[in-house]
Protein backbone atom coordinates (compact mmCIF):
# COMPACT_ATOMS: atom_id res chain seq x y z
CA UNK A 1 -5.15 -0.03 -0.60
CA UNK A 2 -1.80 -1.13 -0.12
CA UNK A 3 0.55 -4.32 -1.61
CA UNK A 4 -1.04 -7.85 -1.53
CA UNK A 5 -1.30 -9.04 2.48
CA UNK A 6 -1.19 -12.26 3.80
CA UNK A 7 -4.74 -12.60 5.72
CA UNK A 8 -8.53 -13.46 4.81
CA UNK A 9 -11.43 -11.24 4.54
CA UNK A 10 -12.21 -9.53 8.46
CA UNK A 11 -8.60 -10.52 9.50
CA UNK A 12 -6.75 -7.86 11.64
CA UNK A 13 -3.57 -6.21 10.69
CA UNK A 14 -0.75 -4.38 12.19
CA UNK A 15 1.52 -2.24 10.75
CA UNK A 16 4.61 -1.50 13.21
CA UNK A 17 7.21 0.72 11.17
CA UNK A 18 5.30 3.95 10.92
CA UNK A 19 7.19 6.92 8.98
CA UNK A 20 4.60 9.98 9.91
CA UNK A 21 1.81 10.73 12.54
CA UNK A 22 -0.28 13.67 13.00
CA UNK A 23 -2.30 14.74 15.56
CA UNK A 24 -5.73 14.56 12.99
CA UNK A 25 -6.14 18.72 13.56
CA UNK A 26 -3.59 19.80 11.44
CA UNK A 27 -1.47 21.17 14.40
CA UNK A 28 1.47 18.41 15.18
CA UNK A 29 3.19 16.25 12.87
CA UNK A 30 5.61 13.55 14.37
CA UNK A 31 7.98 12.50 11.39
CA UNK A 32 10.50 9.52 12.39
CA UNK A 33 14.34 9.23 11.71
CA UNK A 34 13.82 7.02 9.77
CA UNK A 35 10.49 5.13 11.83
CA UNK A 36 7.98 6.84 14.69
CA UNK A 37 9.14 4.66 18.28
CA UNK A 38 6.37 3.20 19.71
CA UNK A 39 3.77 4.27 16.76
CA UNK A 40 1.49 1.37 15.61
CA UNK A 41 -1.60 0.90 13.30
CA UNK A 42 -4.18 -1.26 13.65
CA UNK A 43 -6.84 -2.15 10.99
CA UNK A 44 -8.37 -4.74 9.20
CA UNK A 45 -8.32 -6.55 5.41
CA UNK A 46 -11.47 -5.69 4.01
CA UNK A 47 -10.50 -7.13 0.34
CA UNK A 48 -8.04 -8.65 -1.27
CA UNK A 49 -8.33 -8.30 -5.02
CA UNK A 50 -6.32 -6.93 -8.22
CA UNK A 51 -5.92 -3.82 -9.96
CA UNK A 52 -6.94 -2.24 -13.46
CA UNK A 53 -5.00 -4.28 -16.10
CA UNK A 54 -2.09 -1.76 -17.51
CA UNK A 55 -1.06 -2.29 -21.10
CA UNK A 56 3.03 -2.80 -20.59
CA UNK A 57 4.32 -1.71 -24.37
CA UNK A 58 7.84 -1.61 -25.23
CA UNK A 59 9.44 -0.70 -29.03
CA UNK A 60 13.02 -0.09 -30.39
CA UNK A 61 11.88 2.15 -33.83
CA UNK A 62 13.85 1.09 -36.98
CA UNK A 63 14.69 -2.56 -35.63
CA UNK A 64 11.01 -4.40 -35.88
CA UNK A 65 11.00 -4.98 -32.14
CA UNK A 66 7.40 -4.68 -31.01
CA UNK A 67 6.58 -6.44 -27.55
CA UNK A 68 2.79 -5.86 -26.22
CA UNK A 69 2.39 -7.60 -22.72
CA UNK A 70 -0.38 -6.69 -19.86
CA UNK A 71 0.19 -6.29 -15.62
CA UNK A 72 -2.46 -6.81 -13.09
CA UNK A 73 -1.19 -5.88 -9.69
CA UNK A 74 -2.34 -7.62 -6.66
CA UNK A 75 -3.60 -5.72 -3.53
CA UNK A 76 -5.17 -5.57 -0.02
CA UNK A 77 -7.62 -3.32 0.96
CA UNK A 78 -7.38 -2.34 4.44
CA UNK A 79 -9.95 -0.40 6.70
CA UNK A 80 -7.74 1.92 9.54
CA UNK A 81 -9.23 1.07 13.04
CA UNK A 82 -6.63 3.03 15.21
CA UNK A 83 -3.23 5.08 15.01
CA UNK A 84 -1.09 4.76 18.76
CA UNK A 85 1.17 7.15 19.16
């Protein structure tokens, strides 16, 4: 799940500034400075919905300043098809 995406349901994604691959068996780790050259991945938007509502509460004690508000963030859930190196 990441931020909200531009894109409908089944629509394919790339993501081209990569900051880590590794190899999948826990041997080699390629971290960039400050991106991976050349490292792409590929996937596609399998939702796009929002989050748990969070209960945003703010006070000052002694003043009678009491603000209640509620957040609901918007996201994209994405299904990894394939890491290039």
């Amino acid at each position: 799940m990441v931020e909200k995406l531009d894109g409908d349901k089944g629509a394919a994604v790339t993501f081209d500034e990569v900051l880590m691959v590794s190899s999948g068996d826990g041997g080699t780790v390629n971290v960039g400075k400050p991106t991976v050259a050349g490292a792409k991945v590929t996937g596609e938007i399998v939702e796009q919905g929002r989050g748990e509502k969070l209960v945003v509460f703010k006070f000052r004690r002694r003043k009678n300043y009491v603000r209640r508000n509620g957040h609901r963030q918007d996201y994209t859930a994405v299904k990894i098809s394939a890491i290039n190196q």
